[in-house]
N, C-alpha and C. Protein backbone atom coordinates (compact mmCIF):
# COMPACT_ATOMS: atom_id res chain seq x y z
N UNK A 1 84.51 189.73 301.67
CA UNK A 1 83.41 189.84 302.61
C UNK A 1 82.47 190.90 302.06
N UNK A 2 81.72 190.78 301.81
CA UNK A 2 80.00 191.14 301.15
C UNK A 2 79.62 192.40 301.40
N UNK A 3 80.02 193.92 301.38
CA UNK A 3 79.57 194.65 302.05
C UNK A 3 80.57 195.31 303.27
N UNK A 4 82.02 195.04 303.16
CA UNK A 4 82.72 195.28 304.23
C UNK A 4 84.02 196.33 303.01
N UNK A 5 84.84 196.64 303.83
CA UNK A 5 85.78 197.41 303.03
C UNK A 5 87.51 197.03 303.92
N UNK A 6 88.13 196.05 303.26
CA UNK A 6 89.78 195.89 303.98
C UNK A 6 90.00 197.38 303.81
N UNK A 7 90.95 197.68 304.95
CA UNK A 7 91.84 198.74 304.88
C UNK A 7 93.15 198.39 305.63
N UNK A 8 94.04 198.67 304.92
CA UNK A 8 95.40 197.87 305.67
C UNK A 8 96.43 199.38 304.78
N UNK A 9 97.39 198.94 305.84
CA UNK A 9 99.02 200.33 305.17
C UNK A 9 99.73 198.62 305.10
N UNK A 10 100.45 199.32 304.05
CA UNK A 10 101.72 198.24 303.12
C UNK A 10 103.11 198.65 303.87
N UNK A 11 103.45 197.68 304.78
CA UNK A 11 104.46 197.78 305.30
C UNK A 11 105.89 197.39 305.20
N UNK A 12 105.45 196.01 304.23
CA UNK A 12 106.60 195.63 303.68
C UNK A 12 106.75 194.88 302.42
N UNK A 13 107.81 195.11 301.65
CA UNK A 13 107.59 194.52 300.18
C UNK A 13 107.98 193.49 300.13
N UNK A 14 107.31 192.13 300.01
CA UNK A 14 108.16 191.03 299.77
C UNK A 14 107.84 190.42 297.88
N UNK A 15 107.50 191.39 297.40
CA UNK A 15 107.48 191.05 295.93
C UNK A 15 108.36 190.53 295.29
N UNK A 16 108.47 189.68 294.14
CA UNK A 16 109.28 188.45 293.52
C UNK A 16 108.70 188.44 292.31
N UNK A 17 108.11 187.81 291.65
CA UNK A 17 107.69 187.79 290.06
C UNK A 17 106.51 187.90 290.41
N UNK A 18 105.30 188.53 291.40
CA UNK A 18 104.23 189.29 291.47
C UNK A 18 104.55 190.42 292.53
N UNK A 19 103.50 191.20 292.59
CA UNK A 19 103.85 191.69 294.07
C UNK A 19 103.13 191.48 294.80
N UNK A 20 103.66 191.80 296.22
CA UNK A 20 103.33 190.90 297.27
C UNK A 20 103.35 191.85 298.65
N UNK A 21 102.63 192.39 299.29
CA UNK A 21 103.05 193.27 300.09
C UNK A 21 102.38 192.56 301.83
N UNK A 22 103.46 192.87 303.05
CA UNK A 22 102.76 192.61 304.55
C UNK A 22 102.32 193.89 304.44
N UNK A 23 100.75 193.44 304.75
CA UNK A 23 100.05 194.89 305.36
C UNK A 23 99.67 194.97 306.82
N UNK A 24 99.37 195.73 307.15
CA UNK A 24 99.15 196.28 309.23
C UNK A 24 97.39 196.93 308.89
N UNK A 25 96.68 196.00 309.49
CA UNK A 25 95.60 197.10 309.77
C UNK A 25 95.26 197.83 310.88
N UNK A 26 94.06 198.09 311.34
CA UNK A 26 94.22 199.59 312.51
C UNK A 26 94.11 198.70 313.50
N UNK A 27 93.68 197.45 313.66
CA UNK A 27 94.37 196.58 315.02
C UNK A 27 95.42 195.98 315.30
N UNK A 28 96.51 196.32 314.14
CA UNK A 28 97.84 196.19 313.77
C UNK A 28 98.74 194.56 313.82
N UNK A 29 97.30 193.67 313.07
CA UNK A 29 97.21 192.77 312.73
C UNK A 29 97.94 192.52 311.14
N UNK A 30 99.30 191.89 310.92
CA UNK A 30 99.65 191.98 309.60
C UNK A 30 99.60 190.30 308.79
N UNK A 31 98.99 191.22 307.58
CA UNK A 31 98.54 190.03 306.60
C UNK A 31 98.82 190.35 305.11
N UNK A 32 99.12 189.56 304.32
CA UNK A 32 99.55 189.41 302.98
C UNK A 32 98.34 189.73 301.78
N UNK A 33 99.12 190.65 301.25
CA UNK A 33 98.43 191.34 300.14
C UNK A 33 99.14 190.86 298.84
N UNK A 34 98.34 189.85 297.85
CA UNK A 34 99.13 189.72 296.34
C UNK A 34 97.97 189.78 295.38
N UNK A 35 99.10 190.54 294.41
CA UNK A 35 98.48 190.64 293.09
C UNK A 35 98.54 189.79 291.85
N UNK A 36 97.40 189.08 292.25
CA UNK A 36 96.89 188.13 291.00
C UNK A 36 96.43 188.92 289.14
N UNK A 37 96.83 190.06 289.28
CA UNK A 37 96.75 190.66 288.04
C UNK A 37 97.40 190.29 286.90
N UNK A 38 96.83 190.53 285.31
CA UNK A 38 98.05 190.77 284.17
C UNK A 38 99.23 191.59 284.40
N UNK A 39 99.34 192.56 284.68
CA UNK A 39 100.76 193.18 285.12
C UNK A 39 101.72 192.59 286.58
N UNK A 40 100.65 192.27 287.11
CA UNK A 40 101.48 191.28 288.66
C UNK A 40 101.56 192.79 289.32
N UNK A 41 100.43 193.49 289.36
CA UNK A 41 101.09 194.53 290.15
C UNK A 41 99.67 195.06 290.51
N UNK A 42 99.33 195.72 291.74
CA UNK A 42 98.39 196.94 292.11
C UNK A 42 98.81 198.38 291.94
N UNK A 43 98.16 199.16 290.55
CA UNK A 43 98.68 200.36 290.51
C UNK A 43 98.66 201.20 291.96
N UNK A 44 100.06 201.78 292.43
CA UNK A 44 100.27 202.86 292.89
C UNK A 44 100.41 202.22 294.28
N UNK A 45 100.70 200.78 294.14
CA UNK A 45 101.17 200.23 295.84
C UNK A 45 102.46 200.26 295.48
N UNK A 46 103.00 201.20 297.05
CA UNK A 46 104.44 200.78 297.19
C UNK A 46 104.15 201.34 298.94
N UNK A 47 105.56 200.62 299.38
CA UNK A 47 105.53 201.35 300.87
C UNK A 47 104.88 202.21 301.51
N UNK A 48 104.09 201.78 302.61
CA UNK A 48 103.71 203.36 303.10
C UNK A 48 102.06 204.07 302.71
N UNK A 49 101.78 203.18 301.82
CA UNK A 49 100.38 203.12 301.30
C UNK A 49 99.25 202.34 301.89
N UNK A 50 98.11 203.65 301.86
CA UNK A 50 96.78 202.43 302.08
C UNK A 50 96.38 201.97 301.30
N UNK A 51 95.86 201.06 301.16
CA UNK A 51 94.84 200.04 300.79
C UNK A 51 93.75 200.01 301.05
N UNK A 52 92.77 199.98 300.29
CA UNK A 52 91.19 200.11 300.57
C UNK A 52 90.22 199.40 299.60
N UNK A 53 89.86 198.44 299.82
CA UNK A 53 89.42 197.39 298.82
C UNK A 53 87.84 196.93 299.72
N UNK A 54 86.98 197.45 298.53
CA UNK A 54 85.71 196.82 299.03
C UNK A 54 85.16 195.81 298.57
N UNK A 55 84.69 194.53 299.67
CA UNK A 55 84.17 193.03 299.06
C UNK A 55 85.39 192.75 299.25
N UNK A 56 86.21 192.42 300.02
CA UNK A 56 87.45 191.68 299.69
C UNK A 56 87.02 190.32 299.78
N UNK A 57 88.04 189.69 299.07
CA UNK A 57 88.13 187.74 299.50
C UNK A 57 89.45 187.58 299.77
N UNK A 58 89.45 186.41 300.74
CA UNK A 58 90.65 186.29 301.43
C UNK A 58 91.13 184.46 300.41
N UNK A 59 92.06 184.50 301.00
CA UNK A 59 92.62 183.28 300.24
C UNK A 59 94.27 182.21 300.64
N UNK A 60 94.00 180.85 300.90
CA UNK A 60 95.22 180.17 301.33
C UNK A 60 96.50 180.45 300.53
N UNK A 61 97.25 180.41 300.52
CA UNK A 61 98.16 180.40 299.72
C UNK A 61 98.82 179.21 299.88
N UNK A 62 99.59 178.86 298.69
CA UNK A 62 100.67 177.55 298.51
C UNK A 62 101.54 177.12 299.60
N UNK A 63 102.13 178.34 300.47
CA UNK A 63 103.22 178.24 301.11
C UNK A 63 102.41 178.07 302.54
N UNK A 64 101.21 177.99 302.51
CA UNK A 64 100.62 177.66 304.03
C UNK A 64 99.90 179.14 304.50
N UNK A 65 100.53 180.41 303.81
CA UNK A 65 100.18 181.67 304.67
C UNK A 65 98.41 182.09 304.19
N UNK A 66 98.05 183.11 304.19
CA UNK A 66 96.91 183.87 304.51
C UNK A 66 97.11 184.71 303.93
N UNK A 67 95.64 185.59 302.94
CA UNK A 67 95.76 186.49 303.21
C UNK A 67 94.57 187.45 302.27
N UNK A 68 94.79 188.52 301.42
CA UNK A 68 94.22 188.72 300.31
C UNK A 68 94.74 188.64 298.77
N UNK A 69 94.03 188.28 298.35
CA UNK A 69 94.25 187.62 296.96
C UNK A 69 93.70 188.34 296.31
N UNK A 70 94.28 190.04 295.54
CA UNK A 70 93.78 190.94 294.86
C UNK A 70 93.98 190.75 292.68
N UNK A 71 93.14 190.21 292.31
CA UNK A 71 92.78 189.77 291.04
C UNK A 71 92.25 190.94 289.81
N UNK A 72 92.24 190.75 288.59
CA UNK A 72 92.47 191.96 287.85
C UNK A 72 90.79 192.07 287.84
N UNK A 73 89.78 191.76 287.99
CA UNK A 73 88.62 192.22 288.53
C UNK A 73 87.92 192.90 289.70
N UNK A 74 89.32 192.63 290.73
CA UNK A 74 88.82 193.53 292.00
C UNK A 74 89.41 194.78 291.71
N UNK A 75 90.01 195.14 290.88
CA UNK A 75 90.95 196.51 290.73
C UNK A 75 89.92 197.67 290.94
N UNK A 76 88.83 197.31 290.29
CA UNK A 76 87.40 198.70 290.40
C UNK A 76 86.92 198.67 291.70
N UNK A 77 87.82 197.75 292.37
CA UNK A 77 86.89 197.76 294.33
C UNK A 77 88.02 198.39 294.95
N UNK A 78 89.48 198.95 294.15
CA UNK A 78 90.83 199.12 294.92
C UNK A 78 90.93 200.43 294.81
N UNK A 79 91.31 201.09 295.94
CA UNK A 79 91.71 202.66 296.25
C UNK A 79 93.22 201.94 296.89
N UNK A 80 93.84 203.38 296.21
CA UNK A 80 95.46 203.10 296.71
C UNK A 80 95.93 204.46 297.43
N UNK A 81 95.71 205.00 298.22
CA UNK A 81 96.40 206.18 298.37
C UNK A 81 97.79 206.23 299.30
């Protein structure tokens, strides 16, 4: 979204051969965070972390779910603290 900034905490790891995290945002709405990267990973996500990604795009996934679809070009829009 064009001008907007996701912010979500990583609540749970369901990573497998990428990672994959449920995130909670501040209306404590939880939605799926994966990393479409070369490493399969978002530096410095693990539990317990925010997320802060500006311009996000959201995206279907295979299995039917929702969510964000973080790619090795959005990495310069990603704050991890």
């Amino acid at each position: 979204v064009l001008g907007r900034t996701l912010e979500v905490r990583a609540v749970l790891d369901e990573s497998m051969m990428r990672q994959v995290f449920q995130c909670k945002d501040r209306v404590g709405a939880i939605r799926r965070v994966a990393a479409y990267t070369s490493s399969r990973r978002i530096p410095g996500l693990k539990q317990g972390s925010m997320l802060r990604w500006k311009n996000p795009r959201f995206h279907f996934f295979m299995d039917g779910s929702s969510g964000a679809r973080i790619e090795e070009e959005d990495l310069k829009d990603v704050t991890v603290t």
